[in-house]
PDB file of N, CA and C in Angstrom:
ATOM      1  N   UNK A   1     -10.330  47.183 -49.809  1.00  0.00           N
ATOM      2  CA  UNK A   1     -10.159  45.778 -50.028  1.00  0.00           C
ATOM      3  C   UNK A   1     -11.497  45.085 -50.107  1.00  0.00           C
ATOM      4  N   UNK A   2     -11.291  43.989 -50.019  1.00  0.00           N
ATOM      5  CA  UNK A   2     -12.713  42.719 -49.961  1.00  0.00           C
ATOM      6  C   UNK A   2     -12.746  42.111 -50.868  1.00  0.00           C
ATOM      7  N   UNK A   3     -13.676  40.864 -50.885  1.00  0.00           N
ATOM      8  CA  UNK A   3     -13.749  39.736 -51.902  1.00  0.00           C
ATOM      9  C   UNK A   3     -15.103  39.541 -52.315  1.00  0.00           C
ATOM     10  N   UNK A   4     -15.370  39.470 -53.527  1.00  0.00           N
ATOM     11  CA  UNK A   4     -16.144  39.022 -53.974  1.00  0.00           C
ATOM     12  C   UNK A   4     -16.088  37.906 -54.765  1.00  0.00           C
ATOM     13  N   UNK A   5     -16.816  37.130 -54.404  1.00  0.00           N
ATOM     14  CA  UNK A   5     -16.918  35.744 -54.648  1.00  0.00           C
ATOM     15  C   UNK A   5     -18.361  35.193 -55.455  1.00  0.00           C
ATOM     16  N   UNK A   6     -18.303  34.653 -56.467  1.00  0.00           N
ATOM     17  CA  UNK A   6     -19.494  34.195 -57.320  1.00  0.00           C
ATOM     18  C   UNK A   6     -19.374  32.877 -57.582  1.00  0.00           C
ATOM     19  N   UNK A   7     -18.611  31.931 -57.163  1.00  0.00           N
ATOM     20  CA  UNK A   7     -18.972  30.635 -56.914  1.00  0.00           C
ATOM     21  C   UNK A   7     -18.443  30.124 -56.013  1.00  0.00           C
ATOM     22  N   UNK A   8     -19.997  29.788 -55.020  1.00  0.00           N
ATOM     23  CA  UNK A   8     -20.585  29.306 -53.616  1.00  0.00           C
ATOM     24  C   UNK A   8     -19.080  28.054 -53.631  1.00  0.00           C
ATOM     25  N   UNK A   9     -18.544  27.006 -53.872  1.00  0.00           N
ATOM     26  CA  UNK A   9     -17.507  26.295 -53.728  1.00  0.00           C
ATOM     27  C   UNK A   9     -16.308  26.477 -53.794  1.00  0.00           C
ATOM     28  N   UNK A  10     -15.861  27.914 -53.568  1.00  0.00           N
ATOM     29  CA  UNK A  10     -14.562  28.858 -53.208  1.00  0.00           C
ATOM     30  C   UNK A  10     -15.163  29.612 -51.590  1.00  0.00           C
ATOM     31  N   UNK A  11     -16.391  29.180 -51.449  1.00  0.00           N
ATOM     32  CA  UNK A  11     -16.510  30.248 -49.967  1.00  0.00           C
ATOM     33  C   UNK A  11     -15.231  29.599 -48.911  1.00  0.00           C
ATOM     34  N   UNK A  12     -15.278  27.439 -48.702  1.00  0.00           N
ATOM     35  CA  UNK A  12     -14.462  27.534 -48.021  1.00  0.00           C
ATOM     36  C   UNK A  12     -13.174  27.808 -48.092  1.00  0.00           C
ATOM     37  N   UNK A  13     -12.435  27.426 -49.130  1.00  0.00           N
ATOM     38  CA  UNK A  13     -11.072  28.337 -49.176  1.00  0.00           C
ATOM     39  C   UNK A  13     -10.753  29.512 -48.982  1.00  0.00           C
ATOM     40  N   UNK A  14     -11.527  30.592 -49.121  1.00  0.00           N
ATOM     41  CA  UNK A  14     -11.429  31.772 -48.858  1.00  0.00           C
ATOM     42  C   UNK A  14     -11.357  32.042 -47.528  1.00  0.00           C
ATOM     43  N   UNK A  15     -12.882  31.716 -46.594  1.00  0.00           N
ATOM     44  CA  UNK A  15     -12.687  31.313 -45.375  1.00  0.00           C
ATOM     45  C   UNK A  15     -11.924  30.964 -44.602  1.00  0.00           C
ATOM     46  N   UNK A  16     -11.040  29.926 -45.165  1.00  0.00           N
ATOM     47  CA  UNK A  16      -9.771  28.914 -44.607  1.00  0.00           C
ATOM     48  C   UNK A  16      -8.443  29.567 -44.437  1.00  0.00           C
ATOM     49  N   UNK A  17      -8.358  30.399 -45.771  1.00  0.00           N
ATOM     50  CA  UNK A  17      -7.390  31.171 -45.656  1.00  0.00           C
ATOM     51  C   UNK A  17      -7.500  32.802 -44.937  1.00  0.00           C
ATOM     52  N   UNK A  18      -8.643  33.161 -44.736  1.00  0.00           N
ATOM     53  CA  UNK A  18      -8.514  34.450 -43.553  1.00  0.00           C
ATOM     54  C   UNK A  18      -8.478  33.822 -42.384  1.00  0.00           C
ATOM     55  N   UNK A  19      -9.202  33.068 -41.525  1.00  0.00           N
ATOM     56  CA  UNK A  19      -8.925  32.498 -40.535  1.00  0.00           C
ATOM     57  C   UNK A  19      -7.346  31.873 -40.523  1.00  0.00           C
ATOM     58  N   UNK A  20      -6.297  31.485 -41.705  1.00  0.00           N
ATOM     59  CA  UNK A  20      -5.223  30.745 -41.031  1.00  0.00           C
ATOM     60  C   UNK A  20      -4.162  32.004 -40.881  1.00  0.00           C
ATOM     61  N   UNK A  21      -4.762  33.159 -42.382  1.00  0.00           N
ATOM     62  CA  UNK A  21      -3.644  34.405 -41.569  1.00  0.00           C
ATOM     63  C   UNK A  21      -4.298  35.221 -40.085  1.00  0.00           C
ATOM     64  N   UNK A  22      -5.249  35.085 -39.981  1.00  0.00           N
ATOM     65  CA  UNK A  22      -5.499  36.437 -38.802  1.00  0.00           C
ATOM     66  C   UNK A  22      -4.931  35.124 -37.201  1.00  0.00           C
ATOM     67  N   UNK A  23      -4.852  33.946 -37.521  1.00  0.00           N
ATOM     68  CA  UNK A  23      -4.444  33.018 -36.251  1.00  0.00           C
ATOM     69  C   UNK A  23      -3.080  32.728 -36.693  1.00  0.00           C
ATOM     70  N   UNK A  24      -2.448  33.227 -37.982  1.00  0.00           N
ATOM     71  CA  UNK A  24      -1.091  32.976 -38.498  1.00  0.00           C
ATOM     72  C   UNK A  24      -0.667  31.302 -37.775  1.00  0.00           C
ATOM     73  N   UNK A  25      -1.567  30.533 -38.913  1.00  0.00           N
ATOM     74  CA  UNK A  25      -1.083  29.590 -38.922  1.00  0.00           C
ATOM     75  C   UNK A  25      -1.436  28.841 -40.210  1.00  0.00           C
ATOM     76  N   UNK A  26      -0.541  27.873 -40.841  1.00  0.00           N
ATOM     77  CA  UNK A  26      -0.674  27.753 -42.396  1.00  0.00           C
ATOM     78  C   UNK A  26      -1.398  26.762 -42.639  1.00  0.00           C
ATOM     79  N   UNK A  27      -1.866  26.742 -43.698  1.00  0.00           N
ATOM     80  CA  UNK A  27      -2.865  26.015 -44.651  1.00  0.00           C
ATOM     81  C   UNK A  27      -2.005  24.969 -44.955  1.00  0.00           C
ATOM     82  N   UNK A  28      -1.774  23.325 -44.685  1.00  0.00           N
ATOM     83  CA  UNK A  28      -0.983  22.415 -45.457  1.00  0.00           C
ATOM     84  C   UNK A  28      -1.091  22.851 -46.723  1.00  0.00           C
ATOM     85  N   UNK A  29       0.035  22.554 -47.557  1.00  0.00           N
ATOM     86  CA  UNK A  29       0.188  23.387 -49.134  1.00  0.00           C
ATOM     87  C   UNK A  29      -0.553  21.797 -50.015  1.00  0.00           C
ATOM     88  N   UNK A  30      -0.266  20.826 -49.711  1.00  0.00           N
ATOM     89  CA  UNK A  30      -0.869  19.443 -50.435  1.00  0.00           C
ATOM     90  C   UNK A  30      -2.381  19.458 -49.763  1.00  0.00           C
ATOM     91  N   UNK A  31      -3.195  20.116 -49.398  1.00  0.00           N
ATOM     92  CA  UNK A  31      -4.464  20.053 -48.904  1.00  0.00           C
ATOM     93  C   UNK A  31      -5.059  21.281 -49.544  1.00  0.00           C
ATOM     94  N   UNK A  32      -6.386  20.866 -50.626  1.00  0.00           N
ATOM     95  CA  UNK A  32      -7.075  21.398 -51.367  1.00  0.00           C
ATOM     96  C   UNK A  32      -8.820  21.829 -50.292  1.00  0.00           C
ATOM     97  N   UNK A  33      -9.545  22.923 -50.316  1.00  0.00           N
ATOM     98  CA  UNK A  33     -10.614  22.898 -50.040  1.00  0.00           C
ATOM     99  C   UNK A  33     -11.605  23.586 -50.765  1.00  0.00           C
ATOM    100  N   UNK A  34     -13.275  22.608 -50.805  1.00  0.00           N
ATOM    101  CA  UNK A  34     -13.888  23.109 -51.503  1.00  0.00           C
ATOM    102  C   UNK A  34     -15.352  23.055 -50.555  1.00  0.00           C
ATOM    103  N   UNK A  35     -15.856  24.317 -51.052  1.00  0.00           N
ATOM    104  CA  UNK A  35     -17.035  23.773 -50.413  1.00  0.00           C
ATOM    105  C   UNK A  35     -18.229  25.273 -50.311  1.00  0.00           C
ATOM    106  N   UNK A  36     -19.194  25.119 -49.861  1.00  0.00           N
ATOM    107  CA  UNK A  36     -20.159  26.364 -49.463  1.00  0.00           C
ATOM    108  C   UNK A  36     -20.335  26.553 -47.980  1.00  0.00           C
ATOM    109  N   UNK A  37     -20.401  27.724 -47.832  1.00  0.00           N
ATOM    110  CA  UNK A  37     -20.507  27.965 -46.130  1.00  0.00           C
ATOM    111  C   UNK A  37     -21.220  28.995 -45.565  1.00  0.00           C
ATOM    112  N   UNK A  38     -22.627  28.032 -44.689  1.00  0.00           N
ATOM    113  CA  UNK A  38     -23.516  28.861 -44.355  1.00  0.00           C
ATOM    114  C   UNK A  38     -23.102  29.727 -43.420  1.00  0.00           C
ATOM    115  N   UNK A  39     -24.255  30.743 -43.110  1.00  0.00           N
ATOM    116  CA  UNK A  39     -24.022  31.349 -41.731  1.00  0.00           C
ATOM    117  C   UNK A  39     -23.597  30.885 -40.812  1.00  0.00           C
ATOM    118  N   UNK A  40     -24.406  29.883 -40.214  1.00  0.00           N
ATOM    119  CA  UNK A  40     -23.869  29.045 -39.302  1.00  0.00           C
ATOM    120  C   UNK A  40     -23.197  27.693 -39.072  1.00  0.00           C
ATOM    121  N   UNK A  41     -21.985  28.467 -39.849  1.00  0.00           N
ATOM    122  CA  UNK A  41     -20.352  27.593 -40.095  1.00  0.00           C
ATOM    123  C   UNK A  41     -20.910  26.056 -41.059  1.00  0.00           C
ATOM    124  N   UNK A  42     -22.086  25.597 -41.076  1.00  0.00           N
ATOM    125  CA  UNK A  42     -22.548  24.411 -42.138  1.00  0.00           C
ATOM    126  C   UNK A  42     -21.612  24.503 -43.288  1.00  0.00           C
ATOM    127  N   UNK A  43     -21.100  23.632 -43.844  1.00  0.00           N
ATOM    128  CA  UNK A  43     -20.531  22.975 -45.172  1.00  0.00           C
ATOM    129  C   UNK A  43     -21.622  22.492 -45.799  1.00  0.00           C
ATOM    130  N   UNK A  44     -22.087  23.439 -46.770  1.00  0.00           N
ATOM    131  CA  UNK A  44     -22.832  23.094 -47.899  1.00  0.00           C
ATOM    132  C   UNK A  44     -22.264  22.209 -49.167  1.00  0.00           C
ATOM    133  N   UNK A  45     -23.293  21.208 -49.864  1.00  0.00           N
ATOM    134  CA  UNK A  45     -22.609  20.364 -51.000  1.00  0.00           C
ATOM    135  C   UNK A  45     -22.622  21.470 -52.148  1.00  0.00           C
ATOM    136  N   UNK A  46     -21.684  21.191 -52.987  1.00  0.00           N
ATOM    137  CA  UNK A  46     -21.310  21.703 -54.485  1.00  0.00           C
ATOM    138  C   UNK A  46     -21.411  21.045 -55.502  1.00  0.00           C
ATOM    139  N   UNK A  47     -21.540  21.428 -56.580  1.00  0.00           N
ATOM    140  CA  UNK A  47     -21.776  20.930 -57.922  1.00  0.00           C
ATOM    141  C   UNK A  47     -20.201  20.436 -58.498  1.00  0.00           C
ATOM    142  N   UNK A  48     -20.085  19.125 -59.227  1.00  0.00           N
ATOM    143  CA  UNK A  48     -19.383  18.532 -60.146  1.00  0.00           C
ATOM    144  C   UNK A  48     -17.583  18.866 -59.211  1.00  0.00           C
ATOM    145  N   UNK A  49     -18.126  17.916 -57.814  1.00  0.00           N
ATOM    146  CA  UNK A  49     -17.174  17.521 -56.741  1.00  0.00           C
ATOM    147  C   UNK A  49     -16.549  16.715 -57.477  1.00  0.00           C
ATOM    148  N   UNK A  50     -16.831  15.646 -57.884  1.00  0.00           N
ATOM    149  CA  UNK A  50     -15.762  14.667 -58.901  1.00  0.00           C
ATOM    150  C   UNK A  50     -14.906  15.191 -59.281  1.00  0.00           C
ATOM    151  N   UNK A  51     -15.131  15.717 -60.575  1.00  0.00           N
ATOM    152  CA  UNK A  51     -14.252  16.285 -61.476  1.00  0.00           C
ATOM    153  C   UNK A  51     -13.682  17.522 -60.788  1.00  0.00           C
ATOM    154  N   UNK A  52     -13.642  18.448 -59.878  1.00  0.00           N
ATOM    155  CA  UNK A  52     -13.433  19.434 -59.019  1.00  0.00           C
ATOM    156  C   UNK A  52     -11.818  18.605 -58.167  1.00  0.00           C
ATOM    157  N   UNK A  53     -11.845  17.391 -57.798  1.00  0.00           N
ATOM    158  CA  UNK A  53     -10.897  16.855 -57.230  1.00  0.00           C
ATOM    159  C   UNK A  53      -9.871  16.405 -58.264  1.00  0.00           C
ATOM    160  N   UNK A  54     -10.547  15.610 -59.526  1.00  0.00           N
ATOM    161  CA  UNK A  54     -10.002  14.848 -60.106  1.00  0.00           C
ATOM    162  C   UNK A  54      -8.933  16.201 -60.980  1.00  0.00           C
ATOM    163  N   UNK A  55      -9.583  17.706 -61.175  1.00  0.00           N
ATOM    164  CA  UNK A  55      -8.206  18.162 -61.566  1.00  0.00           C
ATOM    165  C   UNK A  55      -7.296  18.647 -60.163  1.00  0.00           C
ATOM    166  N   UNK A  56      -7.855  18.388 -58.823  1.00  0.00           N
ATOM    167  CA  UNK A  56      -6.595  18.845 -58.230  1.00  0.00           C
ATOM    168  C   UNK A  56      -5.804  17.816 -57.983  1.00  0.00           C
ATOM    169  N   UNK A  57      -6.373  17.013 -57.745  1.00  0.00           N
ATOM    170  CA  UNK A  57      -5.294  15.538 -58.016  1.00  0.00           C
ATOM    171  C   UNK A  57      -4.212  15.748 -59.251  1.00  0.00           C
ATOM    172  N   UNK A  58      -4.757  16.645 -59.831  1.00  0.00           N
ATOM    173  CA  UNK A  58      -3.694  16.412 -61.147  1.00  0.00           C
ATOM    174  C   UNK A  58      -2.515  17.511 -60.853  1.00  0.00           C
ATOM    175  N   UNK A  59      -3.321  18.577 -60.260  1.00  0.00           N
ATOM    176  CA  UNK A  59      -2.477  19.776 -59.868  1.00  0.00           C
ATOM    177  C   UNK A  59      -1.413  19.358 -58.741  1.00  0.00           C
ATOM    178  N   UNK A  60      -1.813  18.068 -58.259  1.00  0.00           N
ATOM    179  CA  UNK A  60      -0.900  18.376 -57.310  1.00  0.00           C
ATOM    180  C   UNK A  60      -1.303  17.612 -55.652  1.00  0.00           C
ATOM    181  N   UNK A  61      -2.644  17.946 -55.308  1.00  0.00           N
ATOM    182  CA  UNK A  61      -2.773  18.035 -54.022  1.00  0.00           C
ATOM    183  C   UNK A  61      -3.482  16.527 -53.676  1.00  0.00           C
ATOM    184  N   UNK A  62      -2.570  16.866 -52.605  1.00  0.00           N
ATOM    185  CA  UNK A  62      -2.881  15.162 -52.093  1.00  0.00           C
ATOM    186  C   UNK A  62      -4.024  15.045 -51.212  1.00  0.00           C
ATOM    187  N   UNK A  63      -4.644  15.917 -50.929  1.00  0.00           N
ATOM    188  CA  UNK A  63      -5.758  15.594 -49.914  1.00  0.00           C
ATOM    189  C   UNK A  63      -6.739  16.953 -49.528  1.00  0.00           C
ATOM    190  N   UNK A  64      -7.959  16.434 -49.887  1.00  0.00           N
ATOM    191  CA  UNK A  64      -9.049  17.622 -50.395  1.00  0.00           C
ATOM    192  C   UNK A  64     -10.210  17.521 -48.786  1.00  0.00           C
ATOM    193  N   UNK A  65     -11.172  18.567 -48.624  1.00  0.00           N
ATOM    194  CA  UNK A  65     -11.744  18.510 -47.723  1.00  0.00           C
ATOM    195  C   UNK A  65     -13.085  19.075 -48.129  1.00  0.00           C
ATOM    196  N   UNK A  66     -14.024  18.328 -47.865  1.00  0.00           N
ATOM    197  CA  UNK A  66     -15.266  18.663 -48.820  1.00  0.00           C
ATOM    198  C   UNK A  66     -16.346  18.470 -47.860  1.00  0.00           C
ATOM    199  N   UNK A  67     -17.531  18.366 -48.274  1.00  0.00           N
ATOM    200  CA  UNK A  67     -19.174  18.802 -47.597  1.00  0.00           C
ATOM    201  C   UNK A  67     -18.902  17.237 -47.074  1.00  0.00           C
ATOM    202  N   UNK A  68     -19.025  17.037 -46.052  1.00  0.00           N
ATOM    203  CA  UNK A  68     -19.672  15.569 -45.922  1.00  0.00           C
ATOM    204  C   UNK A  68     -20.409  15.159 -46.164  1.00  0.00           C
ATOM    205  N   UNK A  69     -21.635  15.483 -46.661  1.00  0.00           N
ATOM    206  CA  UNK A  69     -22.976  14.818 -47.344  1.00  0.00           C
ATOM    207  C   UNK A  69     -22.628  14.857 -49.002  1.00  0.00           C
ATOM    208  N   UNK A  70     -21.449  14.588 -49.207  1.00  0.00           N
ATOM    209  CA  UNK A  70     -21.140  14.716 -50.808  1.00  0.00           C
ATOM    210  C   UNK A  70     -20.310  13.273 -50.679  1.00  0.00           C
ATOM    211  N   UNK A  71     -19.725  12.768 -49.492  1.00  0.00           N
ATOM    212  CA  UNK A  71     -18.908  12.002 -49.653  1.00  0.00           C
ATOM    213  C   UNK A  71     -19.836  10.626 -50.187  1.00  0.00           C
ATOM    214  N   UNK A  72     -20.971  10.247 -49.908  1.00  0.00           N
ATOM    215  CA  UNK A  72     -22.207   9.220 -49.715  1.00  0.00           C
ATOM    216  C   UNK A  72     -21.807   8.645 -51.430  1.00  0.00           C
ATOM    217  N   UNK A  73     -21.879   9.957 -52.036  1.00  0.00           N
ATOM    218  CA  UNK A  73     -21.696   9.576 -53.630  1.00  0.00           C
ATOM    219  C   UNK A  73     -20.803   9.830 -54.253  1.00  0.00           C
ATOM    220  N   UNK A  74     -19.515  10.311 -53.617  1.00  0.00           N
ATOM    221  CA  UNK A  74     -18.309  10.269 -54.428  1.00  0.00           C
ATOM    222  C   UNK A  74     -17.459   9.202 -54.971  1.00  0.00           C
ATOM    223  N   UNK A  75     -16.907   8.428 -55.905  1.00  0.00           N
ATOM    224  CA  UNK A  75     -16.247   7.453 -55.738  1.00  0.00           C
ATOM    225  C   UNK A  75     -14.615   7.554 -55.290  1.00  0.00           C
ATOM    226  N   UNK A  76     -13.824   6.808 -55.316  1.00  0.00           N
ATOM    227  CA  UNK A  76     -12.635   7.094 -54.589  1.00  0.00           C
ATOM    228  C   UNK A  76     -11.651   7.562 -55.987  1.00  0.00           C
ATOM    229  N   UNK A  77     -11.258   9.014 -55.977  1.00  0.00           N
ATOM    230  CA  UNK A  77     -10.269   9.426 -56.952  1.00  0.00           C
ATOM    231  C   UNK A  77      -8.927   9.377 -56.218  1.00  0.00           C
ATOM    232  N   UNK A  78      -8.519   8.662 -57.627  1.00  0.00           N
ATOM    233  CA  UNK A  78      -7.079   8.567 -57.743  1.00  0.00           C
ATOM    234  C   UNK A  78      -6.038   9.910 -56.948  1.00  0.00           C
ATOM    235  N   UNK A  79      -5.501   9.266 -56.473  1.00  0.00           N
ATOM    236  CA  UNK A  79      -3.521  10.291 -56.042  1.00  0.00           C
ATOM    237  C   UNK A  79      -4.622  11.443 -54.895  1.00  0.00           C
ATOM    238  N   UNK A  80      -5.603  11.309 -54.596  1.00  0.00           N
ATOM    239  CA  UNK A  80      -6.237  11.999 -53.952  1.00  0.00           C
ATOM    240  C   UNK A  80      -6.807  11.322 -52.503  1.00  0.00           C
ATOM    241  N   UNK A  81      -6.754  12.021 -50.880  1.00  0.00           N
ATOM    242  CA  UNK A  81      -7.722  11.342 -49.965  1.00  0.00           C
ATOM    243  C   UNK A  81      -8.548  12.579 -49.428  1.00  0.00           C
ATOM    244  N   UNK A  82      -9.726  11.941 -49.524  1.00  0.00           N
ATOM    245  CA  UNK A  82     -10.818  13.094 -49.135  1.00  0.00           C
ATOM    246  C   UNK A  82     -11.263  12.950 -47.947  1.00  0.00           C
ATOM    247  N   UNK A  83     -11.596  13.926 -47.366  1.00  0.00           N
ATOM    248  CA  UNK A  83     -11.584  13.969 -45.980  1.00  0.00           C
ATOM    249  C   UNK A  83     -13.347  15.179 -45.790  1.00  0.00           C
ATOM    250  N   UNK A  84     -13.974  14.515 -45.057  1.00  0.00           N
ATOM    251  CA  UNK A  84     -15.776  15.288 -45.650  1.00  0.00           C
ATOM    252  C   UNK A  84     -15.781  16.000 -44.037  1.00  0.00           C
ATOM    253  N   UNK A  85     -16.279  17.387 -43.897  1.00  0.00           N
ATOM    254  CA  UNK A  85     -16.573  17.709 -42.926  1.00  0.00           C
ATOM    255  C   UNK A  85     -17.902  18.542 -43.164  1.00  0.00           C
ATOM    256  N   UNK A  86     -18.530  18.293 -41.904  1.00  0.00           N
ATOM    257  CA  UNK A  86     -20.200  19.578 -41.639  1.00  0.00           C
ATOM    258  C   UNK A  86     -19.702  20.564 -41.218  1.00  0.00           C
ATOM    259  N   UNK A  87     -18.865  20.794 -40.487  1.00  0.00           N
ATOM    260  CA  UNK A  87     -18.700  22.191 -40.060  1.00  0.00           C
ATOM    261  C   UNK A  87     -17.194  23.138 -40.103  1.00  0.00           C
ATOM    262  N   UNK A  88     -17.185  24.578 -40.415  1.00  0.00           N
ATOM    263  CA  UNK A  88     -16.297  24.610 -40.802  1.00  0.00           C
ATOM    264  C   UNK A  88     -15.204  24.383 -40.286  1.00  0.00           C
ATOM    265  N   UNK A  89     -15.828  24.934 -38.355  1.00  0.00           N
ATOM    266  CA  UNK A  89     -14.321  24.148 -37.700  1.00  0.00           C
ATOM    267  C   UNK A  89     -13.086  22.631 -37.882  1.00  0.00           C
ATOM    268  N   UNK A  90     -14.269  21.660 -38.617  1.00  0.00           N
ATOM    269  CA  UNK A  90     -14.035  20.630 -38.621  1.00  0.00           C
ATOM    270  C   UNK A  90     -12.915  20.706 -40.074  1.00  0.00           C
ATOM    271  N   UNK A  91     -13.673  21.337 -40.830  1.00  0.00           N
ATOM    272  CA  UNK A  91     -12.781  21.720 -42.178  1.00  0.00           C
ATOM    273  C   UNK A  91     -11.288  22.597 -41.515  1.00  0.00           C
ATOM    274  N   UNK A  92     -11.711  23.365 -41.094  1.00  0.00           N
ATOM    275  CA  UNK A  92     -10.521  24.232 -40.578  1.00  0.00           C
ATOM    276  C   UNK A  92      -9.693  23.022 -40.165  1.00  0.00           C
ATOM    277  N   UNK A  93      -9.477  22.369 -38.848  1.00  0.00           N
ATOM    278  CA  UNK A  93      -9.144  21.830 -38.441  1.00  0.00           C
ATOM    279  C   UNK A  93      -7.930  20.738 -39.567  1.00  0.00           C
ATOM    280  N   UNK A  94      -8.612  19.916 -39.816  1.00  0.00           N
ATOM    281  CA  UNK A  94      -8.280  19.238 -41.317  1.00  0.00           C
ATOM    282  C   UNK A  94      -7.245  19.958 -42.134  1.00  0.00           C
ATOM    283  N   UNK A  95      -7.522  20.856 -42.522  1.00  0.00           N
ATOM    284  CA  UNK A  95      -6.906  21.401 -43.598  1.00  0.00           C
ATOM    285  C   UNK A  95      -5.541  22.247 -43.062  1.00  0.00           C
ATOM    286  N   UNK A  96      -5.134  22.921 -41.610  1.00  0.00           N
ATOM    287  CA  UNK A  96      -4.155  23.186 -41.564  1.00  0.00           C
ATOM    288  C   UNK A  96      -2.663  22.069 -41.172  1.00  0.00           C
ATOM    289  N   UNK A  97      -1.586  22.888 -41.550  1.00  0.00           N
ATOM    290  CA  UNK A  97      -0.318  22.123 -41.957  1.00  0.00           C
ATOM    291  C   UNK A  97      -0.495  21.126 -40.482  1.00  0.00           C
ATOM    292  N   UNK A  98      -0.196  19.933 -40.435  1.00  0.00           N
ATOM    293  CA  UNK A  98      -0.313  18.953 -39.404  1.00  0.00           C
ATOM    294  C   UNK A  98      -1.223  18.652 -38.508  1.00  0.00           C
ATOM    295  N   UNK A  99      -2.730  18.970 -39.636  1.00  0.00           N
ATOM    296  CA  UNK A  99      -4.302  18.638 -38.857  1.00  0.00           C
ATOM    297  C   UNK A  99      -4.528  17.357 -39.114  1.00  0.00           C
ATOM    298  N   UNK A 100      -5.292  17.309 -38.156  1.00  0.00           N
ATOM    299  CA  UNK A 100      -5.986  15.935 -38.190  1.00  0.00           C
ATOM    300  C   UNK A 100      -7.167  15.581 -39.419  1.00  0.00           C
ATOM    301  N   UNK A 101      -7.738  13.998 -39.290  1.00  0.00           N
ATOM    302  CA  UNK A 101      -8.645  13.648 -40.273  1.00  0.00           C
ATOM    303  C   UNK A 101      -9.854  14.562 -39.222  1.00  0.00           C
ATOM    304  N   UNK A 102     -11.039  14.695 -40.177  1.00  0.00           N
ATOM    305  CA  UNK A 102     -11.669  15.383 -39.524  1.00  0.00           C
ATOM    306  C   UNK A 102     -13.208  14.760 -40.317  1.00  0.00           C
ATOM    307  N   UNK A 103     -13.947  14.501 -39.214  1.00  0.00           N
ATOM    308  CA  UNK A 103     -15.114  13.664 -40.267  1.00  0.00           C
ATOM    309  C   UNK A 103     -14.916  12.315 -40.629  1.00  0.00           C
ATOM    310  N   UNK A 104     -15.379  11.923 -41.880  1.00  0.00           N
ATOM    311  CA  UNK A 104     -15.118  10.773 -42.444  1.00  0.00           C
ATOM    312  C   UNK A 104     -14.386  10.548 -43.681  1.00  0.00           C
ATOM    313  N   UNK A 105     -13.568  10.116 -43.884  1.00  0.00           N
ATOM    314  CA  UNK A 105     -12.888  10.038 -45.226  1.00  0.00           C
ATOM    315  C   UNK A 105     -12.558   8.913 -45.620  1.00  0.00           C
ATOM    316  N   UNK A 106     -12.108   9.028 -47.507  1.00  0.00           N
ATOM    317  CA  UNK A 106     -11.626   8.253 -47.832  1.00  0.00           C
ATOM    318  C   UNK A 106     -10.324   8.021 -48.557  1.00  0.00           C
TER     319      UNK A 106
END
């Protein structure tokens, strides 16, 4: 098995989802995540976050969880609430089925 991964703004989903099966607990299905993730659990910013939301908004998902130092310059997309975290716990947190806001959002 294993994953290989070639773009750094799928590390946190990937992440998100081994941590929610090995603690078997689920990922809200309307909560999208994007992001880079250092060694030490940091949420790195990603390239063309806008448009990155603006098609999951379209797909579907009501609420995305991203770098917090990306939120400074995002503007507010439509059918979408973003929710910015530094660390991944904080992302983790957020993103499973009946988590809390985590960080700052909008």
């Amino acid at each position: 098995g294993g994953v290989k991964i070639v773009e750094p703004a799928a590390d946190l989903g990937v992440v998100t989802a081994i941590v929610s099966n090995v603690k078997n607990v689920p990922v809200d299905p309307d909560v999208v995540v994007m992001g880079e993730v250092g060694l030490g659990g940091e949420i790195r910013s990603i390239r063309l976050l806008e448009q990155r939301l603006k098609e999951a908004a379209k797909l579907g998902f009501r609420k995305a969880v991203v770098p917090l130092n990306d939120l400074d310059t995002l503007p507010a997309i439509k059918g979408i609430k973003v929710a910015g975290a530094k660390k991944f716990s904080q992302a983790l947190s957020a993103a499973m089925k009946g988590g809390g806001n985590s960080g700052e959002g909008r």
